[in-house]
PDB file of N, CA and C in Angstrom:
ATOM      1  N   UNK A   1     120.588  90.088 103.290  1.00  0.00           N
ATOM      2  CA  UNK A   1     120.120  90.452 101.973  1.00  0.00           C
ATOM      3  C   UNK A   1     120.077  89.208 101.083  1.00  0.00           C
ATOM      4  N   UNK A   2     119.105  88.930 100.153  1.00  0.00           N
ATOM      5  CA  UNK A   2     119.033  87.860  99.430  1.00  0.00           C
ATOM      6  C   UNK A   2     120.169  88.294  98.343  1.00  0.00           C
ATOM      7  N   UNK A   3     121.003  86.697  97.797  1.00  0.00           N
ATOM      8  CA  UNK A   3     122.124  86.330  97.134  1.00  0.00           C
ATOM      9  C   UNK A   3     122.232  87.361  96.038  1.00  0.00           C
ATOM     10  N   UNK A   4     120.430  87.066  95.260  1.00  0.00           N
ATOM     11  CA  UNK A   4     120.704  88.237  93.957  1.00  0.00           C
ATOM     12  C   UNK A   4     120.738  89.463  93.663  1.00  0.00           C
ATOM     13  N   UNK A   5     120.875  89.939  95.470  1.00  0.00           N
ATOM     14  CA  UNK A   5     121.310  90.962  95.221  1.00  0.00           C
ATOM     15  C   UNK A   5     122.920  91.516  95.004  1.00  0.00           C
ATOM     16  N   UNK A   6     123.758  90.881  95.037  1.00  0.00           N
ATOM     17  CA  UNK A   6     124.910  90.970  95.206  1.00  0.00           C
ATOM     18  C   UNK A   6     125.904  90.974  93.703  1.00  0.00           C
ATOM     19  N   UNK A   7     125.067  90.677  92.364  1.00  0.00           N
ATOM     20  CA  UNK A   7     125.857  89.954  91.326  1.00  0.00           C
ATOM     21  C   UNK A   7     126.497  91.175  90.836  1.00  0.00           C
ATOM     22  N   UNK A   8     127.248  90.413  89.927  1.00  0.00           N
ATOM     23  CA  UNK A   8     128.784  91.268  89.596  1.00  0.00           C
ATOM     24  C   UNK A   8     128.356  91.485  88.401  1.00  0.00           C
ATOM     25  N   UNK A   9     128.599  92.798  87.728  1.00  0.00           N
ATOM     26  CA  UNK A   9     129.023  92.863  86.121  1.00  0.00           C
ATOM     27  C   UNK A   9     129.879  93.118  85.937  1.00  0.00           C
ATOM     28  N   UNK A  10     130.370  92.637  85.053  1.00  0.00           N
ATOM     29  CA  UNK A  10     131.905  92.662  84.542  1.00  0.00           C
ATOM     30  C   UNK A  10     132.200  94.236  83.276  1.00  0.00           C
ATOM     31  N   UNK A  11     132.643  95.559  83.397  1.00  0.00           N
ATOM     32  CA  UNK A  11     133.030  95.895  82.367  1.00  0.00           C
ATOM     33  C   UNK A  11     134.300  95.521  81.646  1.00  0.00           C
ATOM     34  N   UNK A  12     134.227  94.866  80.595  1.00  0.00           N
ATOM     35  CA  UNK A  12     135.599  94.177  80.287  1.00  0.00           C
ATOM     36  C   UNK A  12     136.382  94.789  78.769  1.00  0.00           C
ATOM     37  N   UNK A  13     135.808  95.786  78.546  1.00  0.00           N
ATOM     38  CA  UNK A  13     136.588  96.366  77.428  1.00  0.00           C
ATOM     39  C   UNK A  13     136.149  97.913  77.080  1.00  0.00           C
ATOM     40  N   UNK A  14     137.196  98.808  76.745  1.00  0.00           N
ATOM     41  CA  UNK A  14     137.106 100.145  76.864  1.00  0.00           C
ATOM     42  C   UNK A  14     137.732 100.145  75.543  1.00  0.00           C
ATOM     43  N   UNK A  15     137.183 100.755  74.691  1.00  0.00           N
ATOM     44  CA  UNK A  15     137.662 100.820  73.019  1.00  0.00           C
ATOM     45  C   UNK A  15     137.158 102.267  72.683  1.00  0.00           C
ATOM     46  N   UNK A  16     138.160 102.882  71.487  1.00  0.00           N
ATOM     47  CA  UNK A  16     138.304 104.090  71.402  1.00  0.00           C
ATOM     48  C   UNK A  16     136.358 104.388  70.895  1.00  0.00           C
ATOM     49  N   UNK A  17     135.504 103.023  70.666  1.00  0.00           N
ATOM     50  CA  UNK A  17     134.404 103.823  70.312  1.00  0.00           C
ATOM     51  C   UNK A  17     133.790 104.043  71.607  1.00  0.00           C
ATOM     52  N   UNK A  18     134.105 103.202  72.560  1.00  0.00           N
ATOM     53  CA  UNK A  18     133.220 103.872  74.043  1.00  0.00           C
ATOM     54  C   UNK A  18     133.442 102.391  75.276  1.00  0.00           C
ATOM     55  N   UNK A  19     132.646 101.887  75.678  1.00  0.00           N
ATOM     56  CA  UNK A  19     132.285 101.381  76.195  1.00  0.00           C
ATOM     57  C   UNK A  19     131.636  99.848  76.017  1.00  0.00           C
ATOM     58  N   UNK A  20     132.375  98.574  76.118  1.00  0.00           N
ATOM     59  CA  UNK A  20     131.715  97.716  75.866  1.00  0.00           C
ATOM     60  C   UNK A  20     131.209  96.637  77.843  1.00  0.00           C
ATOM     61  N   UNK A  21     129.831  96.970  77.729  1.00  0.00           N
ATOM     62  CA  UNK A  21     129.614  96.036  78.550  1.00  0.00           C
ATOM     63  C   UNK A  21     128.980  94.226  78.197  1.00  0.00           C
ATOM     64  N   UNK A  22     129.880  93.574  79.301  1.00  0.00           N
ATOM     65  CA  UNK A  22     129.085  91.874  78.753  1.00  0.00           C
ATOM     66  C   UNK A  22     128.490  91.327  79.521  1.00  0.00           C
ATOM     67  N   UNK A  23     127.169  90.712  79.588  1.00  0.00           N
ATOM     68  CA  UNK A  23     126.230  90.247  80.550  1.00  0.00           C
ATOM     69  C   UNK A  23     125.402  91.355  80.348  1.00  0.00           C
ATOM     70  N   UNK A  24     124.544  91.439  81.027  1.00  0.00           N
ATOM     71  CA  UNK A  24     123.189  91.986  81.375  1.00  0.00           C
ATOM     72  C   UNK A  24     123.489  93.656  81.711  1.00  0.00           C
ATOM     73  N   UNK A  25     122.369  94.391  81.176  1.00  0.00           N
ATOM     74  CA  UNK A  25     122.781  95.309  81.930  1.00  0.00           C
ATOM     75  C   UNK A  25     122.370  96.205  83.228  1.00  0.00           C
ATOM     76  N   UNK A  26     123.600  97.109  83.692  1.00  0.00           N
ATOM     77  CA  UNK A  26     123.319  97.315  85.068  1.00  0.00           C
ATOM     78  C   UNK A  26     121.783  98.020  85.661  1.00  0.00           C
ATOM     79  N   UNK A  27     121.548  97.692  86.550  1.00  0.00           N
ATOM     80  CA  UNK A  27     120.274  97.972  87.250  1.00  0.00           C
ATOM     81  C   UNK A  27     120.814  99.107  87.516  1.00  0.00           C
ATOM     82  N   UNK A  28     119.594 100.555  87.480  1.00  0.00           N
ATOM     83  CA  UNK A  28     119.769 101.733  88.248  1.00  0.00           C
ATOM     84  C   UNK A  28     119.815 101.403  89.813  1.00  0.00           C
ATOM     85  N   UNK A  29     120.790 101.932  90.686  1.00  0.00           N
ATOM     86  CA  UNK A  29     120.735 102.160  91.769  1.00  0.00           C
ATOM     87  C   UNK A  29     119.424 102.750  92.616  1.00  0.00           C
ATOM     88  N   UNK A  30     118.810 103.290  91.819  1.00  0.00           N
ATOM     89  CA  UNK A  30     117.905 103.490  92.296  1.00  0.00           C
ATOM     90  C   UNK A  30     116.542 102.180  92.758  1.00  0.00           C
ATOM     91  N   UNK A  31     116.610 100.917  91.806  1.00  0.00           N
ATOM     92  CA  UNK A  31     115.605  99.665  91.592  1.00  0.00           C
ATOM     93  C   UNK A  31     116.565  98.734  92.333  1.00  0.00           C
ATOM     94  N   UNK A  32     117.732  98.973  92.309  1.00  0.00           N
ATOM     95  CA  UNK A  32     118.588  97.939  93.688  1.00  0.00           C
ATOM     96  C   UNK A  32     118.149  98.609  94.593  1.00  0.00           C
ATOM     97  N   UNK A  33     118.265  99.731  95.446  1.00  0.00           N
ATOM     98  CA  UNK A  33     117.693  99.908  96.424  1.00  0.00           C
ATOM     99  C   UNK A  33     116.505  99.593  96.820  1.00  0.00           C
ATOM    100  N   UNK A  34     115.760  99.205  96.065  1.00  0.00           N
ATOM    101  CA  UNK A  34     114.539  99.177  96.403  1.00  0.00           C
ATOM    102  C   UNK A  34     114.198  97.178  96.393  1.00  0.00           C
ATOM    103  N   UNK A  35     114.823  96.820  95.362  1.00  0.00           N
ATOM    104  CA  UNK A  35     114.475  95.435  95.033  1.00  0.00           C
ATOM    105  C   UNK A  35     115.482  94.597  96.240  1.00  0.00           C
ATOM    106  N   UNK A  36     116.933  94.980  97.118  1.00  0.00           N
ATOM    107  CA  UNK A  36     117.305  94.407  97.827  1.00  0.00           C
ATOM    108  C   UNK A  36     117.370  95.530  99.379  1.00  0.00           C
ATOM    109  N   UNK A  37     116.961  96.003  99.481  1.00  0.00           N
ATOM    110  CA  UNK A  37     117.152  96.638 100.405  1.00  0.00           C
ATOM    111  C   UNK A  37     115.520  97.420 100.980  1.00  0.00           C
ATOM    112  N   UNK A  38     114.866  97.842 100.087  1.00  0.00           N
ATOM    113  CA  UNK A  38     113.666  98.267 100.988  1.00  0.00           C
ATOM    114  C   UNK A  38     112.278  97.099 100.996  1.00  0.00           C
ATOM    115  N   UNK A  39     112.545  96.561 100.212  1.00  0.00           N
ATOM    116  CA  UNK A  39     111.112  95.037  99.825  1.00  0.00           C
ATOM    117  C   UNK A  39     111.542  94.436 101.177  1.00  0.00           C
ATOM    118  N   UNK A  40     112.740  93.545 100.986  1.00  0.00           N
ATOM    119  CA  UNK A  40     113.200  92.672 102.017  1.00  0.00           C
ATOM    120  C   UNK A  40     112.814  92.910 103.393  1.00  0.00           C
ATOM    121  N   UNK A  41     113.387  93.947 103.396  1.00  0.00           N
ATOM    122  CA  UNK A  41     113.807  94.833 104.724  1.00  0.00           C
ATOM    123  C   UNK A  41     112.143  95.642 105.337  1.00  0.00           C
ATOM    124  N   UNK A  42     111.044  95.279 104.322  1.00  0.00           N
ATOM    125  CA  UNK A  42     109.952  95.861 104.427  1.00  0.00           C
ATOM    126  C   UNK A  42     109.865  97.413 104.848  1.00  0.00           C
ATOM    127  N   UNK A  43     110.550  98.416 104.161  1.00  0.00           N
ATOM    128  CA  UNK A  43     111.180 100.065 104.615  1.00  0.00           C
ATOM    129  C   UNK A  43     110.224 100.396 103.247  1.00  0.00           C
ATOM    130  N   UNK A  44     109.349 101.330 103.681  1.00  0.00           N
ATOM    131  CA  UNK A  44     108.406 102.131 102.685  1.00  0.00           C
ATOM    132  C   UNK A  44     109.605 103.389 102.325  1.00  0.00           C
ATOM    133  N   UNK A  45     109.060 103.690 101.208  1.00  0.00           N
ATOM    134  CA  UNK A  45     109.644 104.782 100.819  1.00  0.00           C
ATOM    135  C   UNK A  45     110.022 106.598 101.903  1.00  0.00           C
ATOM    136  N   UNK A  46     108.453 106.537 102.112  1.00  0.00           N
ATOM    137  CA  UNK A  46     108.282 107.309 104.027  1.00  0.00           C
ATOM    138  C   UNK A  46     109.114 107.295 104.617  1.00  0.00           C
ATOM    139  N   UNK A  47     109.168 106.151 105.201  1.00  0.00           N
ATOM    140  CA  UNK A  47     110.026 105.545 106.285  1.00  0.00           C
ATOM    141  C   UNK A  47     111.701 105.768 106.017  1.00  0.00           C
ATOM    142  N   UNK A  48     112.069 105.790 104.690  1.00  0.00           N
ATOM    143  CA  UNK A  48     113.545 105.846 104.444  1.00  0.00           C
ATOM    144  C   UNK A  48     113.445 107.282 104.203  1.00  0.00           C
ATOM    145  N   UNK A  49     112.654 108.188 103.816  1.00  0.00           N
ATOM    146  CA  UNK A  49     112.676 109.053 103.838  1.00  0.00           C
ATOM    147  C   UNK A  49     112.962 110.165 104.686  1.00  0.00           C
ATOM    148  N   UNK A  50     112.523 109.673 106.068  1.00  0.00           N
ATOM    149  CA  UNK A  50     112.075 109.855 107.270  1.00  0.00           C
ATOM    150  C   UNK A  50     113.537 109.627 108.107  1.00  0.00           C
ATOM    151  N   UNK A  51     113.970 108.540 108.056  1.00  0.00           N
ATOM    152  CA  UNK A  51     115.314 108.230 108.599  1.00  0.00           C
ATOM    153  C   UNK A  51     116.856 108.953 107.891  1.00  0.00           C
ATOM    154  N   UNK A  52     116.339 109.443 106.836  1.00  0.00           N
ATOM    155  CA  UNK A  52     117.515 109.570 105.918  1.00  0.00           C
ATOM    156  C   UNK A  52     117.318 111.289 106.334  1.00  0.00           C
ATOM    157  N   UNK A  53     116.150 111.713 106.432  1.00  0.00           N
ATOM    158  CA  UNK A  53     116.268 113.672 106.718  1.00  0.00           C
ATOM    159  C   UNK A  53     116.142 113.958 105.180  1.00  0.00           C
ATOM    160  N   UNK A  54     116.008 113.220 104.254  1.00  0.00           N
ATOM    161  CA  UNK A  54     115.190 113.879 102.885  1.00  0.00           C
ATOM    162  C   UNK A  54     113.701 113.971 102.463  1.00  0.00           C
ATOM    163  N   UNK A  55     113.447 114.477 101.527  1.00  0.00           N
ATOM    164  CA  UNK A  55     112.264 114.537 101.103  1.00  0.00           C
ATOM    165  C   UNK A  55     111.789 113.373 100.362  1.00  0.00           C
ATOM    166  N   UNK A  56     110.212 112.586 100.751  1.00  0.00           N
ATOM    167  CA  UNK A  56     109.949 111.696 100.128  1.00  0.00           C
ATOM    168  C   UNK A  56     109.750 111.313  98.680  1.00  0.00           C
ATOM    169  N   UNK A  57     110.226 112.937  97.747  1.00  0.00           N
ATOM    170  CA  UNK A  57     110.332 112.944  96.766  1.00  0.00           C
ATOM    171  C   UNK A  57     111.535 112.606  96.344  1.00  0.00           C
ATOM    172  N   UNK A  58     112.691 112.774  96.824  1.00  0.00           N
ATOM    173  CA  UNK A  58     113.941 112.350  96.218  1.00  0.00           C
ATOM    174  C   UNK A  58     114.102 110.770  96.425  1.00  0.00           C
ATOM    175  N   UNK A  59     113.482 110.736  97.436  1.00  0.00           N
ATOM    176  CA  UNK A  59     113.551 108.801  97.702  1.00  0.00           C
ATOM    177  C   UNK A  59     112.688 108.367  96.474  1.00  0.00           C
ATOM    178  N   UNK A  60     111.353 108.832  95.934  1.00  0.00           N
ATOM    179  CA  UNK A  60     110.769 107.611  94.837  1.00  0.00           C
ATOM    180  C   UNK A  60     111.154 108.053  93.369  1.00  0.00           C
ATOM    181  N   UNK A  61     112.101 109.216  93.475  1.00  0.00           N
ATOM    182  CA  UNK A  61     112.872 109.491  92.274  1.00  0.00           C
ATOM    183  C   UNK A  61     114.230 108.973  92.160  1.00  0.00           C
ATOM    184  N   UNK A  62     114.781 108.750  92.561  1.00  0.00           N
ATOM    185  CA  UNK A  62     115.830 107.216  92.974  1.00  0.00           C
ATOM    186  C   UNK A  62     115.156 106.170  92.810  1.00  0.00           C
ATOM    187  N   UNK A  63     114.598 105.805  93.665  1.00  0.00           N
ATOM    188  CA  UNK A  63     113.616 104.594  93.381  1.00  0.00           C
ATOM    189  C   UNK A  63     112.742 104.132  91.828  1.00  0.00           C
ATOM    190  N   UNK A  64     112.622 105.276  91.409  1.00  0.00           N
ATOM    191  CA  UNK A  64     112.257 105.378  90.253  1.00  0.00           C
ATOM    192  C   UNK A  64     113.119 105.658  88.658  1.00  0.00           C
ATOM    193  N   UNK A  65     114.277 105.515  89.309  1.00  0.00           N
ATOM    194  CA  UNK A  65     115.662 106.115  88.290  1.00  0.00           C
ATOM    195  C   UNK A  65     115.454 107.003  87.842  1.00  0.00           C
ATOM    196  N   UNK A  66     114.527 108.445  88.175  1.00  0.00           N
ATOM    197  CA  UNK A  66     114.715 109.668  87.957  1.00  0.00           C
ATOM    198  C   UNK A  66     115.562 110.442  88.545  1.00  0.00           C
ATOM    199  N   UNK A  67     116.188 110.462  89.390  1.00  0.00           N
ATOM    200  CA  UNK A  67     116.980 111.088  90.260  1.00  0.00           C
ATOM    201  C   UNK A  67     118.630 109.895  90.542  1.00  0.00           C
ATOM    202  N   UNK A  68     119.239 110.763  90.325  1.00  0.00           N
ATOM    203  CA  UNK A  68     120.890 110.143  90.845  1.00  0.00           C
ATOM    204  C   UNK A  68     121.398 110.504  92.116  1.00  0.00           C
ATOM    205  N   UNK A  69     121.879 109.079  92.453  1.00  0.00           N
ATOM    206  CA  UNK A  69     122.416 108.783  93.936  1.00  0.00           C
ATOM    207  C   UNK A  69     123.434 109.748  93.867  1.00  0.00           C
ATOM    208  N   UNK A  70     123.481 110.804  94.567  1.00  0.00           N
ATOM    209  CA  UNK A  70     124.534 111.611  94.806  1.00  0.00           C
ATOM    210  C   UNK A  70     125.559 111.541  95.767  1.00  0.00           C
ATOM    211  N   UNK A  71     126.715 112.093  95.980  1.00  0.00           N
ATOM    212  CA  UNK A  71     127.649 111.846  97.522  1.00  0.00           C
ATOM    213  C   UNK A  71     126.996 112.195  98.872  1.00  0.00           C
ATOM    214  N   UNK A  72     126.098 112.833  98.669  1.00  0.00           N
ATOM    215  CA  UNK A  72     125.259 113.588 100.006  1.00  0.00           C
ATOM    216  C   UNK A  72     124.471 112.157 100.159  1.00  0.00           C
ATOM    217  N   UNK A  73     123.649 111.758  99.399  1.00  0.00           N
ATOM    218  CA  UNK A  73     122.743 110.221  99.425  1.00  0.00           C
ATOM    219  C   UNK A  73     123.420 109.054  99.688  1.00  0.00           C
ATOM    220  N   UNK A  74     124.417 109.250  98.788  1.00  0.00           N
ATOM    221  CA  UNK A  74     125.371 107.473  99.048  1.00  0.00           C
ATOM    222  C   UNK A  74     125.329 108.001 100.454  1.00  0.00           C
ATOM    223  N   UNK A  75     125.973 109.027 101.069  1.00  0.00           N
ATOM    224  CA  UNK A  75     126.367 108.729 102.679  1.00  0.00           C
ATOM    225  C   UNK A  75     125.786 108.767 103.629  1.00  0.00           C
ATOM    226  N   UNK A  76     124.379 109.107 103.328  1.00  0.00           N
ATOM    227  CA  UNK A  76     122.980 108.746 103.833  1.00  0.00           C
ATOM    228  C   UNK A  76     122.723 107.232 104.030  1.00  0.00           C
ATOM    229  N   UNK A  77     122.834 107.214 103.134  1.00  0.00           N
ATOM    230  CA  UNK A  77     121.915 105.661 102.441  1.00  0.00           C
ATOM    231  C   UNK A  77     123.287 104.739 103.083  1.00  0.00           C
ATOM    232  N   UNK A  78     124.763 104.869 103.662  1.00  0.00           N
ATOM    233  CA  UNK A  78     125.603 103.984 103.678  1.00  0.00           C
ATOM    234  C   UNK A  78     125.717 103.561 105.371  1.00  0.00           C
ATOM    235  N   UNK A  79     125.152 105.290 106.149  1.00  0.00           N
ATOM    236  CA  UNK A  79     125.017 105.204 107.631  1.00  0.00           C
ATOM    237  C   UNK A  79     123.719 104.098 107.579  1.00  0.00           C
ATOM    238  N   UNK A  80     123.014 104.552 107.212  1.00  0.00           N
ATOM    239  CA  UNK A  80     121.568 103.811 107.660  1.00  0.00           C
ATOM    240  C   UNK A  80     121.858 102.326 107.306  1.00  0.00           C
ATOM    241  N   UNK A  81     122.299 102.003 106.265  1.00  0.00           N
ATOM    242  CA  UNK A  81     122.208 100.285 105.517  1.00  0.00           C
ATOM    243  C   UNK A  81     123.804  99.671 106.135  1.00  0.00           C
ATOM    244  N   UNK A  82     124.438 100.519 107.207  1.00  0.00           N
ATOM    245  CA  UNK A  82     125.719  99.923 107.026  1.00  0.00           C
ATOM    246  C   UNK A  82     126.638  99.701 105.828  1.00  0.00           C
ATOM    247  N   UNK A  83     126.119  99.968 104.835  1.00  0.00           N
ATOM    248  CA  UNK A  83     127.347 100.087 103.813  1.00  0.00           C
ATOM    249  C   UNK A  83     128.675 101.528 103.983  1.00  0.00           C
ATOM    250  N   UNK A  84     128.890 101.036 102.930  1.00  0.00           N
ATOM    251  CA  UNK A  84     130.230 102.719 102.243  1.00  0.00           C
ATOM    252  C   UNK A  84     129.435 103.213 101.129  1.00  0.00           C
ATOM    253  N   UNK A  85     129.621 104.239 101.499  1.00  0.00           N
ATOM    254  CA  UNK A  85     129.482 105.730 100.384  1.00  0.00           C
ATOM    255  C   UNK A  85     129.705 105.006  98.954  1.00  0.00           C
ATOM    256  N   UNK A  86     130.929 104.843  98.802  1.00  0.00           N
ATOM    257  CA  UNK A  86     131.177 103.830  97.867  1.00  0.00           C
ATOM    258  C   UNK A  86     130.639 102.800  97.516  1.00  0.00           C
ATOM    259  N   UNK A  87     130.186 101.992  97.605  1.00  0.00           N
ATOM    260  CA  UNK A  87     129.193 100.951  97.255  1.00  0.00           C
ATOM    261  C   UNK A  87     127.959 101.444  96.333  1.00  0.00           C
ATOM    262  N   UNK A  88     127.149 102.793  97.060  1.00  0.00           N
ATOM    263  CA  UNK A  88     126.440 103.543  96.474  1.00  0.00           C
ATOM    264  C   UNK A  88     126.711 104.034  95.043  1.00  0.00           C
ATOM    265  N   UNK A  89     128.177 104.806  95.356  1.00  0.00           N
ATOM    266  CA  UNK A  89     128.677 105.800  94.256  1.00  0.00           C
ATOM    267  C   UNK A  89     129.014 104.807  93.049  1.00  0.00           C
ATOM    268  N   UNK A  90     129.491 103.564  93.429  1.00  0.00           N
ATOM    269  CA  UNK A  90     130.083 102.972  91.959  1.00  0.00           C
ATOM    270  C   UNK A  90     128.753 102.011  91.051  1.00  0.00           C
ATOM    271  N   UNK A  91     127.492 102.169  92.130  1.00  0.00           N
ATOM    272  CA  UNK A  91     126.406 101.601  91.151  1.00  0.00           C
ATOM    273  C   UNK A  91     126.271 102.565  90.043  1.00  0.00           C
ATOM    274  N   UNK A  92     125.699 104.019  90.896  1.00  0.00           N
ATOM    275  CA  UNK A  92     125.645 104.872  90.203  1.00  0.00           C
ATOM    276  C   UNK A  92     126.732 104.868  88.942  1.00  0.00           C
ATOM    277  N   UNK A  93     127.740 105.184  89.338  1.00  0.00           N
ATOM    278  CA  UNK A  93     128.362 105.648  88.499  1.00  0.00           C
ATOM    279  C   UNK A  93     128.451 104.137  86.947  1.00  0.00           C
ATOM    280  N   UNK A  94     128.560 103.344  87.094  1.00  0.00           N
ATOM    281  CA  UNK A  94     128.039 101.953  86.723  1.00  0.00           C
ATOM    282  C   UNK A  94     127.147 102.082  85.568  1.00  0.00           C
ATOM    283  N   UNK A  95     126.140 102.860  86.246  1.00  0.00           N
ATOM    284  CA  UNK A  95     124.930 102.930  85.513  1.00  0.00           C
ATOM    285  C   UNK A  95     125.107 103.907  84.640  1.00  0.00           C
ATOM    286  N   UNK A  96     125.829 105.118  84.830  1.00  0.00           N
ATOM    287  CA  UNK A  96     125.878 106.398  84.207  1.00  0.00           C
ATOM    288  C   UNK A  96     126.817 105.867  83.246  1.00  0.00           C
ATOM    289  N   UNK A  97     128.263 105.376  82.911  1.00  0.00           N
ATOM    290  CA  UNK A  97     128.785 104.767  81.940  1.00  0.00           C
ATOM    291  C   UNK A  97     127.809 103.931  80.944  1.00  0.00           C
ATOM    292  N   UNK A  98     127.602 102.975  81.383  1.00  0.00           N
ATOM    293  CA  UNK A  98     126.360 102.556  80.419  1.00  0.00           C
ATOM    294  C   UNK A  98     125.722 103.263  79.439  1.00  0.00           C
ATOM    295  N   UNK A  99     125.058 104.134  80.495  1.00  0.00           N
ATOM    296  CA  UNK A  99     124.045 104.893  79.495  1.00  0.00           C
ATOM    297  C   UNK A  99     125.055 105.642  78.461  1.00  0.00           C
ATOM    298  N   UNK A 100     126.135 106.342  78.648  1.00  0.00           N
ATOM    299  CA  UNK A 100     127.152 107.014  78.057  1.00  0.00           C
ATOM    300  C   UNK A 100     127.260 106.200  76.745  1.00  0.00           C
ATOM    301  N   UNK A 101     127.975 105.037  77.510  1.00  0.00           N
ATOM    302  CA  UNK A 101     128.305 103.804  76.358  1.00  0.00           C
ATOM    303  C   UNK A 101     127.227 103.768  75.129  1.00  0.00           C
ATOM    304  N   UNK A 102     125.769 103.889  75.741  1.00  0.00           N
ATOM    305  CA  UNK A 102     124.864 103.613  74.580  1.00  0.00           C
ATOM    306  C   UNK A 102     124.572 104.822  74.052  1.00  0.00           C
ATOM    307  N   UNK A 103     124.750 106.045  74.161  1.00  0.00           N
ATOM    308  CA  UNK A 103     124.897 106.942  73.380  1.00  0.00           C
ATOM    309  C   UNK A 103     123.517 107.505  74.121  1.00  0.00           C
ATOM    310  N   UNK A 104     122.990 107.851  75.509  1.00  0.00           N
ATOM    311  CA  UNK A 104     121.829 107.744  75.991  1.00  0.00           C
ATOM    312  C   UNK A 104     122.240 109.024  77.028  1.00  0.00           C
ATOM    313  N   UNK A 105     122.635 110.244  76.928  1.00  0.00           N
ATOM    314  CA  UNK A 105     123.103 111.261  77.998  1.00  0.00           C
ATOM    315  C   UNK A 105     121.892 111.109  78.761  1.00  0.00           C
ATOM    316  N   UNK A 106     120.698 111.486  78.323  1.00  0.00           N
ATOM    317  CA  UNK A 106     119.324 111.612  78.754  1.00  0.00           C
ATOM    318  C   UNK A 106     118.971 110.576  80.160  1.00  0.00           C
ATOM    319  N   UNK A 107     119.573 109.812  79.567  1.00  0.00           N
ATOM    320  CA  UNK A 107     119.512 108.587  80.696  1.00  0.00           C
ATOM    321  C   UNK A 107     120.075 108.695  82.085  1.00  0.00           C
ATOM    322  N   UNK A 108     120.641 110.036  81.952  1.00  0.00           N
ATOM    323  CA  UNK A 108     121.950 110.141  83.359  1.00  0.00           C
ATOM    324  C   UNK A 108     120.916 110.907  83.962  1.00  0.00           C
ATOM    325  N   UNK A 109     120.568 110.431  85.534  1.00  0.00           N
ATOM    326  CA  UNK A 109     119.796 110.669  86.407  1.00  0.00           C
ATOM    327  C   UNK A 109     120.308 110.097  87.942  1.00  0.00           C
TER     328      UNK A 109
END
């Protein structure tokens, strides 16, 4: 996998108003999957679709940050890519704080 896919954000402060993140903010899990793992890897949306036993609609709604990586998906997505469930779950969840933080429920997908 190329380097940038790997970078760290730091959440470094939790204050009674919510959530402060520093650096950039987090990519939906859904546009990491796709920007380090299906481009690279040249895997159409089909194709992961196809291997994973879901519908090619839940793959470009992830892909599309309409849809959230769920525990059924992380452990999909962790057999096939060699990762952990976990890896999956804490983007997600990553992302869903954020949006929280910014006062953005709507955003949780």
């Amino acid at each position: 996998m190329p380097e940038l896919c790997f970078g760290i954000l730091f959440l470094t402060e939790v204050t009674m108003q919510g959530l402060r993140f520093h650096g950039r903010r987090p990519e939906h899990p859904g546009g990491f999957l796709e920007r380090c793992y299906l481009t690279p890897l040249k895997i159409s949306q089909s194709q992961l679709a196809k291997e994973l036993n879901i519908s090619r609609r839940r793959v470009n709604e992830i892909v599309n940050g309409q849809r959230a990586i769920t525990a059924d998906t992380a452990l999909r997505l962790a057999n096939f890519f060699h990762t952990t469930p976990m890896f999956w779950l804490e983007k997600q969840q990553l992302w869903e704080l954020y949006q929280v933080g910014r006062g953005n429920n709507q955003g949780l997908t």
